[in-house]
PDB file of N, CA and C in Angstrom:
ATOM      1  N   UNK A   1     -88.671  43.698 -20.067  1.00  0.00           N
ATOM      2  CA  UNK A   1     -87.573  42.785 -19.799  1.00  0.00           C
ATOM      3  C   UNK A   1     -86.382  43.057 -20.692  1.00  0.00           C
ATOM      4  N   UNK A   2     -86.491  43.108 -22.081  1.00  0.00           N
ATOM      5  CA  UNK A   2     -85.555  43.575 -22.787  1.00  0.00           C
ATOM      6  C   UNK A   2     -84.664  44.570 -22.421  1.00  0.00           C
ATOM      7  N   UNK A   3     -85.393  45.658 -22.037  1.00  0.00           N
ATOM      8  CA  UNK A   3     -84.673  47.183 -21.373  1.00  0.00           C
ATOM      9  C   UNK A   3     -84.177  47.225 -20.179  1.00  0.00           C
ATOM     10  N   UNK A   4     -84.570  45.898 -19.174  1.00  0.00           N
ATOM     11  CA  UNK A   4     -83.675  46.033 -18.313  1.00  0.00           C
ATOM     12  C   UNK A   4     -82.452  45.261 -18.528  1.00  0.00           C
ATOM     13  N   UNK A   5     -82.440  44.325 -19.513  1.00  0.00           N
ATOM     14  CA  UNK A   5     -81.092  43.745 -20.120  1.00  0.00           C
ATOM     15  C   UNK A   5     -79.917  44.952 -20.784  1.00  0.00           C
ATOM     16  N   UNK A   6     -81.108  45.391 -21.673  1.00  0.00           N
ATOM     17  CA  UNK A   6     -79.960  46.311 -22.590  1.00  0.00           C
ATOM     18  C   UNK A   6     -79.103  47.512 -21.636  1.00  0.00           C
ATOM     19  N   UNK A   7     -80.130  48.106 -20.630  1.00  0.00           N
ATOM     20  CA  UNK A   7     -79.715  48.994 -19.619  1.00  0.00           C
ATOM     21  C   UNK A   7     -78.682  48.386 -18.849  1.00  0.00           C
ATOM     22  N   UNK A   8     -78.912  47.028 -18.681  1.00  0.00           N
ATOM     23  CA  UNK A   8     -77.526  46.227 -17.291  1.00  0.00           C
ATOM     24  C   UNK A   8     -76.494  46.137 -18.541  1.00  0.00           C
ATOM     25  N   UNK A   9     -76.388  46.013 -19.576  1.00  0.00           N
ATOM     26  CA  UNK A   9     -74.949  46.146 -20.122  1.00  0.00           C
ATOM     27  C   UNK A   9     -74.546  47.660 -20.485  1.00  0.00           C
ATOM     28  N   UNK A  10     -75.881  47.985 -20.639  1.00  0.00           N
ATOM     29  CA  UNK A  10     -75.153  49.687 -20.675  1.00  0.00           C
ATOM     30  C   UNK A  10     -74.237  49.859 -19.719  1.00  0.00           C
ATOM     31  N   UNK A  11     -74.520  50.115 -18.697  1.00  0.00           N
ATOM     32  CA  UNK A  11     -74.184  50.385 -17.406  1.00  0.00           C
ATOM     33  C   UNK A  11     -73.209  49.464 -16.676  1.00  0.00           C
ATOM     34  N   UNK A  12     -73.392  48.504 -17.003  1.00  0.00           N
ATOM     35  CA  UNK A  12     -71.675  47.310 -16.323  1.00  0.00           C
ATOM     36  C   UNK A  12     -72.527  46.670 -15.428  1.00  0.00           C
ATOM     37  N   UNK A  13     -71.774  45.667 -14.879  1.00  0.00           N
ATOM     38  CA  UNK A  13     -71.809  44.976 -13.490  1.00  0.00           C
ATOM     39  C   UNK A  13     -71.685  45.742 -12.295  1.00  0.00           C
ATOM     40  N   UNK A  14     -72.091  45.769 -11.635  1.00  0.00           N
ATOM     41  CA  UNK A  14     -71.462  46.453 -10.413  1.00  0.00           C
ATOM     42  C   UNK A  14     -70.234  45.197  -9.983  1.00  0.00           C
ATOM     43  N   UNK A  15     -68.579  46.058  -9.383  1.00  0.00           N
ATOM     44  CA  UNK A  15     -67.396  44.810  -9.314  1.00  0.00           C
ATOM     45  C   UNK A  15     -67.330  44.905  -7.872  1.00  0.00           C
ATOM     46  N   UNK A  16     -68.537  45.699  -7.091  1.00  0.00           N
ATOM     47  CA  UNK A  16     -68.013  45.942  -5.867  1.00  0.00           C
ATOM     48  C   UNK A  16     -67.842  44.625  -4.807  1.00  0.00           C
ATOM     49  N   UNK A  17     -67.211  44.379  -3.519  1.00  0.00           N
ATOM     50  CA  UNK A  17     -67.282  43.608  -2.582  1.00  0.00           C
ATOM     51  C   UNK A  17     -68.574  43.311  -1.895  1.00  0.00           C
ATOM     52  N   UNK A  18     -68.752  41.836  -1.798  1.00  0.00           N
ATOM     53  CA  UNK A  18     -70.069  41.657  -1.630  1.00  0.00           C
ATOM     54  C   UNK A  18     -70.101  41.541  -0.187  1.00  0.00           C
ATOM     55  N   UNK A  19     -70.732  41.855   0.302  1.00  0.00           N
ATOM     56  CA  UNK A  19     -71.030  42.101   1.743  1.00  0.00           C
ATOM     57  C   UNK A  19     -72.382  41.041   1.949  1.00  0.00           C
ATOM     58  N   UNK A  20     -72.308  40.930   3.427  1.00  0.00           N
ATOM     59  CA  UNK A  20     -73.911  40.563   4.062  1.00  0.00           C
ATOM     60  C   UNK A  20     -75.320  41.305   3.187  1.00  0.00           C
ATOM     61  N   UNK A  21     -74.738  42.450   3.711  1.00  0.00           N
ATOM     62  CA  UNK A  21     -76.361  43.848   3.090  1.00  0.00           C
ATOM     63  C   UNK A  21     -76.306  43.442   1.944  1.00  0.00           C
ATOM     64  N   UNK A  22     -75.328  43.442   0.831  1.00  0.00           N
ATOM     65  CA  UNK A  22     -75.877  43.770  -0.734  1.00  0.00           C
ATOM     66  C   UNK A  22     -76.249  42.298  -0.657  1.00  0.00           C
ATOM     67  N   UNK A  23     -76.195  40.834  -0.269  1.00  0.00           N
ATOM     68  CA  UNK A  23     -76.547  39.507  -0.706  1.00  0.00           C
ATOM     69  C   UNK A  23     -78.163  39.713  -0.561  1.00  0.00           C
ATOM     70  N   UNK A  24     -78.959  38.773  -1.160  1.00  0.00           N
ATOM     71  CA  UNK A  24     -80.207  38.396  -0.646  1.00  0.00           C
ATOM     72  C   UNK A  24     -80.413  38.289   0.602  1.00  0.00           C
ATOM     73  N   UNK A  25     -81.731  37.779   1.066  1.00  0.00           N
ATOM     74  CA  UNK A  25     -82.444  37.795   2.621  1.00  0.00           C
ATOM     75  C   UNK A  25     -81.609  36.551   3.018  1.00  0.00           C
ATOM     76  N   UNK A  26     -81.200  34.931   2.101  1.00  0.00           N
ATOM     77  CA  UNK A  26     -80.340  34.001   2.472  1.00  0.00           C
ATOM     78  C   UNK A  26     -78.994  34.389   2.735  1.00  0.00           C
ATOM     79  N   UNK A  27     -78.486  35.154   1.952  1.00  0.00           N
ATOM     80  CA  UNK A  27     -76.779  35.063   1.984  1.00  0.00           C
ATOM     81  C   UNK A  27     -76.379  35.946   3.349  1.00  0.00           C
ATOM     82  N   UNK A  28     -75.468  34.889   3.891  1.00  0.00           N
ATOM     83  CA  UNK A  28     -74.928  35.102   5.131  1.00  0.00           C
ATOM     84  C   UNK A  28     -73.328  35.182   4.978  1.00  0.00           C
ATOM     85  N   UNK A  29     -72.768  36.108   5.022  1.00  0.00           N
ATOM     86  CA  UNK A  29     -71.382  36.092   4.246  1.00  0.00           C
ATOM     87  C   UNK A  29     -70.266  35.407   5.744  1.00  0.00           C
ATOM     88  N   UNK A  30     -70.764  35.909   6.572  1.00  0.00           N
ATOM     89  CA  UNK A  30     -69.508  34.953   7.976  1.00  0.00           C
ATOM     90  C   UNK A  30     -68.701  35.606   7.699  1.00  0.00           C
ATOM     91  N   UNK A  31     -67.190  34.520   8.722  1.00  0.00           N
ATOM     92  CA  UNK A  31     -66.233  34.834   8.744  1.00  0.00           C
ATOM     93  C   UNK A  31     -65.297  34.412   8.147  1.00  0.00           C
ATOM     94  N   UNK A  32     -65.343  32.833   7.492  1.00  0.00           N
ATOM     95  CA  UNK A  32     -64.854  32.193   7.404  1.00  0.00           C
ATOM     96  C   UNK A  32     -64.799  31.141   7.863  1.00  0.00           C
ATOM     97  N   UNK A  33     -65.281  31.106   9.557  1.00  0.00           N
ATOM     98  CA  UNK A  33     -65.301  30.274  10.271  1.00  0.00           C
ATOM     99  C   UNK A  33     -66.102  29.095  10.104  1.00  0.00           C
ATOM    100  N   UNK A  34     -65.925  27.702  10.426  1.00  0.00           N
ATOM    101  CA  UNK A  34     -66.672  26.767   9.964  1.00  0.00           C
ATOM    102  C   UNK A  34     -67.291  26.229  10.988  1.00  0.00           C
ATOM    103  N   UNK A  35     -68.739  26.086  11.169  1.00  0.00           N
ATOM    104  CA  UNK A  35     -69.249  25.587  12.339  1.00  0.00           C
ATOM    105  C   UNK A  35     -69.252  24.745  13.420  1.00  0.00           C
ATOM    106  N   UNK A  36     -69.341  24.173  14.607  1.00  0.00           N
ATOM    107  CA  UNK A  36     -68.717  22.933  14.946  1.00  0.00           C
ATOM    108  C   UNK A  36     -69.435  22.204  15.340  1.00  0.00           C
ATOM    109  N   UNK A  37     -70.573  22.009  14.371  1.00  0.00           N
ATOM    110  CA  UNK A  37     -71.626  21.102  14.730  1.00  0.00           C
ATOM    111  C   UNK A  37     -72.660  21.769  13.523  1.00  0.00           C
ATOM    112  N   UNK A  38     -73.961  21.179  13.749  1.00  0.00           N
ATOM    113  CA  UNK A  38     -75.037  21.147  12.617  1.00  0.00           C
ATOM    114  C   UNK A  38     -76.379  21.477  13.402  1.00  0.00           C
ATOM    115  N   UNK A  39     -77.631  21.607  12.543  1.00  0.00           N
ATOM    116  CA  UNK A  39     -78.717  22.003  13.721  1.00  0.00           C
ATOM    117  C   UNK A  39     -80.064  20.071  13.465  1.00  0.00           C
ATOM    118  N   UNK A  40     -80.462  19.717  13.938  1.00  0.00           N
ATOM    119  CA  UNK A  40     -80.914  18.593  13.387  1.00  0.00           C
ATOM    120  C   UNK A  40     -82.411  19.380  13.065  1.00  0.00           C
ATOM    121  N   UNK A  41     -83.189  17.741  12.465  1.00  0.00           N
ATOM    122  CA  UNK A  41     -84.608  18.604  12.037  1.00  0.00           C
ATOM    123  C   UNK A  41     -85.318  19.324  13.210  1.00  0.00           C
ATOM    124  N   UNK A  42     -85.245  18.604  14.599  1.00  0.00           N
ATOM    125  CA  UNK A  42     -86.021  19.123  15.836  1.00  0.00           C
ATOM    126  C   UNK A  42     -85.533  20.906  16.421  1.00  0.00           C
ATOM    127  N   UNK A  43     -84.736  21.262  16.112  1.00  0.00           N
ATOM    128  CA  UNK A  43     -83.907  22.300  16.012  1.00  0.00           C
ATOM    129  C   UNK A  43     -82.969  22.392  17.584  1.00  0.00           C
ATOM    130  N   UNK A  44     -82.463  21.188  17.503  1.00  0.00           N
ATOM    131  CA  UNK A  44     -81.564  21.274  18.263  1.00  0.00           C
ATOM    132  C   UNK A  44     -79.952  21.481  17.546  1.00  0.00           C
ATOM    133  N   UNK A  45     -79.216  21.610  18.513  1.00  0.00           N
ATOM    134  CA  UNK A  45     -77.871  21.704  17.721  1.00  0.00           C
ATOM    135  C   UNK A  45     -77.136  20.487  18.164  1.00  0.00           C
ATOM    136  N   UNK A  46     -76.263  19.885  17.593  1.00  0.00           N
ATOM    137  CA  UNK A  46     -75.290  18.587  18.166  1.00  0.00           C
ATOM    138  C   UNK A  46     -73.880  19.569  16.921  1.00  0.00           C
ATOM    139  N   UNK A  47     -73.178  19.114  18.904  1.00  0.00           N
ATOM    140  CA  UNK A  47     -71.796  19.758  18.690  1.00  0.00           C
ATOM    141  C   UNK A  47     -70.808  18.175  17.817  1.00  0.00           C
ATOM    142  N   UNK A  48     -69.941  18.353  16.968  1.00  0.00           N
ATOM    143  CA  UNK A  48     -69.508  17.531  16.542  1.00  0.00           C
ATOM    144  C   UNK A  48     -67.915  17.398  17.150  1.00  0.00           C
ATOM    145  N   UNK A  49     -67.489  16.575  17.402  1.00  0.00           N
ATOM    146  CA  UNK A  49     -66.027  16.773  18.643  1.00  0.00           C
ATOM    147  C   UNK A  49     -64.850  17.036  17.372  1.00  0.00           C
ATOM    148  N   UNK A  50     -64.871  16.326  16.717  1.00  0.00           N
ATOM    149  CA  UNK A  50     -63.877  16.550  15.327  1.00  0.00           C
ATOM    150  C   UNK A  50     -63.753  17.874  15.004  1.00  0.00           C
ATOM    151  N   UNK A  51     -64.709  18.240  14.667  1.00  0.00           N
ATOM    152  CA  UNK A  51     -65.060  20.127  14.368  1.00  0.00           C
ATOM    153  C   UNK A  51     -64.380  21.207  15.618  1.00  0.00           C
ATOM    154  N   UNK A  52     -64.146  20.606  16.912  1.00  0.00           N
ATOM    155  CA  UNK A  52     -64.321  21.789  18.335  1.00  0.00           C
ATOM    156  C   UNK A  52     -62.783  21.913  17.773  1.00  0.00           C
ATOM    157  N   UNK A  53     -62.445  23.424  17.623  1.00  0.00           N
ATOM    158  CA  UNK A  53     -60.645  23.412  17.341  1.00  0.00           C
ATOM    159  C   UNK A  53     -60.445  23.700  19.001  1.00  0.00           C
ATOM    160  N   UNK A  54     -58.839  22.218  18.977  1.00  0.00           N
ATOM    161  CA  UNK A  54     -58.064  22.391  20.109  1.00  0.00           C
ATOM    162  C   UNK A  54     -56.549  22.774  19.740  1.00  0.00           C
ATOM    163  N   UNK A  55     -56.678  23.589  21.252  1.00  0.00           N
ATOM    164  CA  UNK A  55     -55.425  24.433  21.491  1.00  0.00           C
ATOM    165  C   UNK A  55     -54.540  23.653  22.592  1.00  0.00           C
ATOM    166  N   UNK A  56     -53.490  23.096  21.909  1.00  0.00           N
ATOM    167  CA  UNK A  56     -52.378  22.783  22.800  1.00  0.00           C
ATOM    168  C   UNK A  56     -51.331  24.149  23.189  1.00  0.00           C
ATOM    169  N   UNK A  57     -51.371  24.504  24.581  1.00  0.00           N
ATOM    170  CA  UNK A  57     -50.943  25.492  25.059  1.00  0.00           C
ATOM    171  C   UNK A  57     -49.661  24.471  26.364  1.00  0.00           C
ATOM    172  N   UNK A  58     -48.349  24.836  26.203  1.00  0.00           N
ATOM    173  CA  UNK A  58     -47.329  24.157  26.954  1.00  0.00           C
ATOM    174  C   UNK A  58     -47.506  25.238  28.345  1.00  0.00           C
ATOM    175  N   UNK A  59     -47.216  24.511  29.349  1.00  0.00           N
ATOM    176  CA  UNK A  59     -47.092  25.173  30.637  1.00  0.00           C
ATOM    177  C   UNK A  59     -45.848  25.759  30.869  1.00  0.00           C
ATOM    178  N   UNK A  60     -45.647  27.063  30.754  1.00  0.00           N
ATOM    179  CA  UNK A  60     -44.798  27.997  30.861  1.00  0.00           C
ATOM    180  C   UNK A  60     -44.809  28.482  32.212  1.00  0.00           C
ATOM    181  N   UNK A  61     -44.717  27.747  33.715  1.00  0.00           N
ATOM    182  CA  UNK A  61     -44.866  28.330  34.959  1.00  0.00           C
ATOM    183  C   UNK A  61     -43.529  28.406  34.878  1.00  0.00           C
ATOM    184  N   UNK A  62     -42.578  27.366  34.799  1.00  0.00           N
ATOM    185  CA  UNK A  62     -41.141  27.931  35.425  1.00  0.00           C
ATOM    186  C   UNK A  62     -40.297  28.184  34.125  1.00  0.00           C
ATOM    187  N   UNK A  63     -40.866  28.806  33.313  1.00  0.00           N
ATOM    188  CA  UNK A  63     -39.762  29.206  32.268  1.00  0.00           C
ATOM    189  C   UNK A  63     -39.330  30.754  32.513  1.00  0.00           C
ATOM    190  N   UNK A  64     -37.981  30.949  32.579  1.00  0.00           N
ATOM    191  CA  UNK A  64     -37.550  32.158  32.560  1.00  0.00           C
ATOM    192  C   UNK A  64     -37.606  33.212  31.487  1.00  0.00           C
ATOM    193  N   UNK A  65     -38.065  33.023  30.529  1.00  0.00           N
ATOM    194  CA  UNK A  65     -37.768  34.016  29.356  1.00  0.00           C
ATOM    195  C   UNK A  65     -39.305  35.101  29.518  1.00  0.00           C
ATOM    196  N   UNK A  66     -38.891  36.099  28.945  1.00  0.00           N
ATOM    197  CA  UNK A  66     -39.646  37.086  29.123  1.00  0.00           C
ATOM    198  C   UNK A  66     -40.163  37.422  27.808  1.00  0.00           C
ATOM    199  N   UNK A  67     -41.399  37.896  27.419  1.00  0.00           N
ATOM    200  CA  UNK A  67     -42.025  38.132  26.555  1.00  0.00           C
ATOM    201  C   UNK A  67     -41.430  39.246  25.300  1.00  0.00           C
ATOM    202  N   UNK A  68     -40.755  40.047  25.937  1.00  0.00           N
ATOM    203  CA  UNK A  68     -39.548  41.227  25.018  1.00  0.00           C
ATOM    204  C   UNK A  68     -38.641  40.817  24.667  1.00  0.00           C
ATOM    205  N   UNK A  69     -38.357  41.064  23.610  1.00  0.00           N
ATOM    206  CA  UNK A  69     -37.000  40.719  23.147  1.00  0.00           C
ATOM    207  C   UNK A  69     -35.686  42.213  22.857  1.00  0.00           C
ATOM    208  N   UNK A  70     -34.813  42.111  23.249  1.00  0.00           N
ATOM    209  CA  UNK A  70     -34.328  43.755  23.266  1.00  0.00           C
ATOM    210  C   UNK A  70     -33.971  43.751  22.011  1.00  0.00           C
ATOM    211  N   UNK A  71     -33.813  45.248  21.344  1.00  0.00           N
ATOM    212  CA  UNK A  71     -32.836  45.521  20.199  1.00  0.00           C
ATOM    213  C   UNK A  71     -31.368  45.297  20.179  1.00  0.00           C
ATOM    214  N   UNK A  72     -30.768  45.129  21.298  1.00  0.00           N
ATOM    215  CA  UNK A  72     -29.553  44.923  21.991  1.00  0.00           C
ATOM    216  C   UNK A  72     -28.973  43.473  21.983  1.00  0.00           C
ATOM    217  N   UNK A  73     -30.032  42.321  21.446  1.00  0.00           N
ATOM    218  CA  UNK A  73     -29.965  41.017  21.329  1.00  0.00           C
ATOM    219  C   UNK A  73     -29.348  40.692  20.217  1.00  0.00           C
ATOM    220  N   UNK A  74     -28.130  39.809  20.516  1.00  0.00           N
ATOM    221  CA  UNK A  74     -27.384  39.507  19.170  1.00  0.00           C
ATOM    222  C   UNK A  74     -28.012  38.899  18.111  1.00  0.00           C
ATOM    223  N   UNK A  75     -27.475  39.551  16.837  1.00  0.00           N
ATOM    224  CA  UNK A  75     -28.531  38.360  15.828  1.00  0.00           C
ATOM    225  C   UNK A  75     -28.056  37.077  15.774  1.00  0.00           C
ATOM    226  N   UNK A  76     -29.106  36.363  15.565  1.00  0.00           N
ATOM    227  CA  UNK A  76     -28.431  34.793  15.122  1.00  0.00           C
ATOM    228  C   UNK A  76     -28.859  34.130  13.704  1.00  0.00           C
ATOM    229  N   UNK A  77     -27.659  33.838  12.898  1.00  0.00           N
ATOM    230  CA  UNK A  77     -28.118  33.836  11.919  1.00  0.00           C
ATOM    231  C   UNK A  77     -27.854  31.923  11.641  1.00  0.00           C
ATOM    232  N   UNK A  78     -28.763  32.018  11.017  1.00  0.00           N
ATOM    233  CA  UNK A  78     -29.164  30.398  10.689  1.00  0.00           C
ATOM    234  C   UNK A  78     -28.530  29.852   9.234  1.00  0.00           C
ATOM    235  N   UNK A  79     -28.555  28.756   9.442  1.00  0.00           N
ATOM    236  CA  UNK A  79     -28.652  27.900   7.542  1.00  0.00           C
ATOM    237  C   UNK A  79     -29.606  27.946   7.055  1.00  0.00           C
ATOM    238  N   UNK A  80     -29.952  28.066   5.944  1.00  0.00           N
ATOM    239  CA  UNK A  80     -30.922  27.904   5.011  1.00  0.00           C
ATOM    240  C   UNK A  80     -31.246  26.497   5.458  1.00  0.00           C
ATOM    241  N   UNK A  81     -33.103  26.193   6.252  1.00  0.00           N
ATOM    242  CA  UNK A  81     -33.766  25.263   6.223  1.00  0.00           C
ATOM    243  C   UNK A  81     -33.818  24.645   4.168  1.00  0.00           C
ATOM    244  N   UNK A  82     -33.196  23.084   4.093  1.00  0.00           N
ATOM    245  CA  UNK A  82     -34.044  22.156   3.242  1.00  0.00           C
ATOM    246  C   UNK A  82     -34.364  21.544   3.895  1.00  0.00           C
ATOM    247  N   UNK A  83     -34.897  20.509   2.452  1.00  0.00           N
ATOM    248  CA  UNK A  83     -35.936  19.180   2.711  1.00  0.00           C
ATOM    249  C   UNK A  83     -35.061  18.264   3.955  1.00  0.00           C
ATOM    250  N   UNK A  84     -33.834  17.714   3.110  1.00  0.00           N
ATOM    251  CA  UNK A  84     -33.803  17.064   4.290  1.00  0.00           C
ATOM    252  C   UNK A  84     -32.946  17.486   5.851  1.00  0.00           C
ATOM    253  N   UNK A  85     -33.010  18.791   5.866  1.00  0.00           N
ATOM    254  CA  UNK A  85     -31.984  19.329   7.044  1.00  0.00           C
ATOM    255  C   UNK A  85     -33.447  19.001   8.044  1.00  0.00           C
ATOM    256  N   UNK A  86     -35.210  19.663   7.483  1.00  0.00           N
ATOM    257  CA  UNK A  86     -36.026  19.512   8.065  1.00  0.00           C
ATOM    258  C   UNK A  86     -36.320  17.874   8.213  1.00  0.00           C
ATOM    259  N   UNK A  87     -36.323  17.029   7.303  1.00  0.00           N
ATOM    260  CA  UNK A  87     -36.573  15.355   7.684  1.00  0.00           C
ATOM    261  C   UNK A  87     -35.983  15.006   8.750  1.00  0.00           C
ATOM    262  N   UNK A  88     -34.453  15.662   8.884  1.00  0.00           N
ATOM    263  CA  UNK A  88     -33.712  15.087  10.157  1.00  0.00           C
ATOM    264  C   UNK A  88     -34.280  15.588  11.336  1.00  0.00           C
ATOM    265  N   UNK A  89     -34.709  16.824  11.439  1.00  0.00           N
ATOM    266  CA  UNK A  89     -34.780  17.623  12.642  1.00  0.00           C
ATOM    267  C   UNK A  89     -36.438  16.640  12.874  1.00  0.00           C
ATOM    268  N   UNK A  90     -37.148  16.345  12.031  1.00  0.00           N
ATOM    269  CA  UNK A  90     -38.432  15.448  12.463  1.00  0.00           C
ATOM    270  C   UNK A  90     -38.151  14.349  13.181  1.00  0.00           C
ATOM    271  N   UNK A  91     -37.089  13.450  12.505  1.00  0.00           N
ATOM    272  CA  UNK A  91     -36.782  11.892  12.699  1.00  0.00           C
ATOM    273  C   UNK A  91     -36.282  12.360  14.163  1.00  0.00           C
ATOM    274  N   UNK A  92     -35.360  13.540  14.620  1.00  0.00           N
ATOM    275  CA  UNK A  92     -34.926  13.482  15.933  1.00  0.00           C
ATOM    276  C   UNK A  92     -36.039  13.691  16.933  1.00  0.00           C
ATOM    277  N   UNK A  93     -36.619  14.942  16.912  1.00  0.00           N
ATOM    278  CA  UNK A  93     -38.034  15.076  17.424  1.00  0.00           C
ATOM    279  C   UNK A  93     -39.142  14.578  17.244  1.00  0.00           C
ATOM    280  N   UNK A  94     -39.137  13.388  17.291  1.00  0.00           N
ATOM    281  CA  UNK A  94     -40.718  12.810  16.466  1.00  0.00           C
ATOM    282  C   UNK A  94     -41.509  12.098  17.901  1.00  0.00           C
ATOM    283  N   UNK A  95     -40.641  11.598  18.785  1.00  0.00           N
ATOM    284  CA  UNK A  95     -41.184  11.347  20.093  1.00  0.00           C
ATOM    285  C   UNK A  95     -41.765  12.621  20.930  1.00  0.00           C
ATOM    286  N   UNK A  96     -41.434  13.888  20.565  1.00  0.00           N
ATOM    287  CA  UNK A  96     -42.085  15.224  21.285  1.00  0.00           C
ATOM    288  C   UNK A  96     -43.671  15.495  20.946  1.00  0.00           C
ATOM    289  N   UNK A  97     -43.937  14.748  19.524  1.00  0.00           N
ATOM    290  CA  UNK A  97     -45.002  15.159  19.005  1.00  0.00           C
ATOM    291  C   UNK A  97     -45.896  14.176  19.222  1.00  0.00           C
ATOM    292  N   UNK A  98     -47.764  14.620  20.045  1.00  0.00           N
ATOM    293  CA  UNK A  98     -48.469  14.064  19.980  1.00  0.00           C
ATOM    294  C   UNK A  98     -49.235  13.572  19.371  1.00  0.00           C
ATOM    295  N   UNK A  99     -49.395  12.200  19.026  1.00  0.00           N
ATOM    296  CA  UNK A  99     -50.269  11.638  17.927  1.00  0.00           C
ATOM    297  C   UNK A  99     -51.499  11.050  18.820  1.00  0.00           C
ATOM    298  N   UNK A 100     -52.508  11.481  17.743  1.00  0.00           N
ATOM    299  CA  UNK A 100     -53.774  10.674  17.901  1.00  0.00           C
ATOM    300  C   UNK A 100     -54.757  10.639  16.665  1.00  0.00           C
ATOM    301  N   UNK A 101     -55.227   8.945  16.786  1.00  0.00           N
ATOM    302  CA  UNK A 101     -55.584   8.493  15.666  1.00  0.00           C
ATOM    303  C   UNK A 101     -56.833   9.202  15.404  1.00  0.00           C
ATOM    304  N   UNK A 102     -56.897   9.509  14.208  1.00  0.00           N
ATOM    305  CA  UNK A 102     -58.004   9.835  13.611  1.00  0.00           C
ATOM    306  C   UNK A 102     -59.163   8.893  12.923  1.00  0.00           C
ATOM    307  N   UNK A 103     -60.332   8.302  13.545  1.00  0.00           N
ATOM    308  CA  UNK A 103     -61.348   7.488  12.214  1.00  0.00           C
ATOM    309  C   UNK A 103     -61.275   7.826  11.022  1.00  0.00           C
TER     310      UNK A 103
END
């Protein structure tokens, strides 16, 4: 036991990136992603609705604009966004945005 101490400081830490393979038989490294639901003791799964990520996608059938933008397009140059140039632009748009209560 001693010699494998004195040998692991000989030799360093390994600093490499830990992956799935180098963890133990438990460590599951993912994606990041966070589950959207749990497994119970019976080994079922229950999806949790809070957890499901939703995508608000606007209906773009009759909009004219096209996905390219040319190099040929004038620039437009803006003001420097602040605090309150953004407070105003909220207080005007605040009826566009959907709310729903959260428990």
């Amino acid at each position: 036991m001693p010699l494998n101490v004195i040998r692991g400081i000989i030799r360093g830490a390994t600093r490499g990136v830990l992956t799935g393979k180098k963890g133990n038989k438990n460590f599951y490294k993912g994606r990041g992603v966070r589950p959207p639901g749990f497994h119970t003791r019976r080994g079922e799964y229950k999806i949790v609705q809070r957890k499901v990520p939703e995508f608000i996608v606007p209906d773009l059938s009759g909009c004219d604009l096209k996905p390219y933008v040319s190099y040929k397009a004038p620039k437009v140059d803006t003001p420097p966004l602040t605090a309150e140039g953004l407070l105003e632009q909220i207080k005007e748009n605040i009826h566009l945005l959907r709310h729903r209560e959260v428990p």
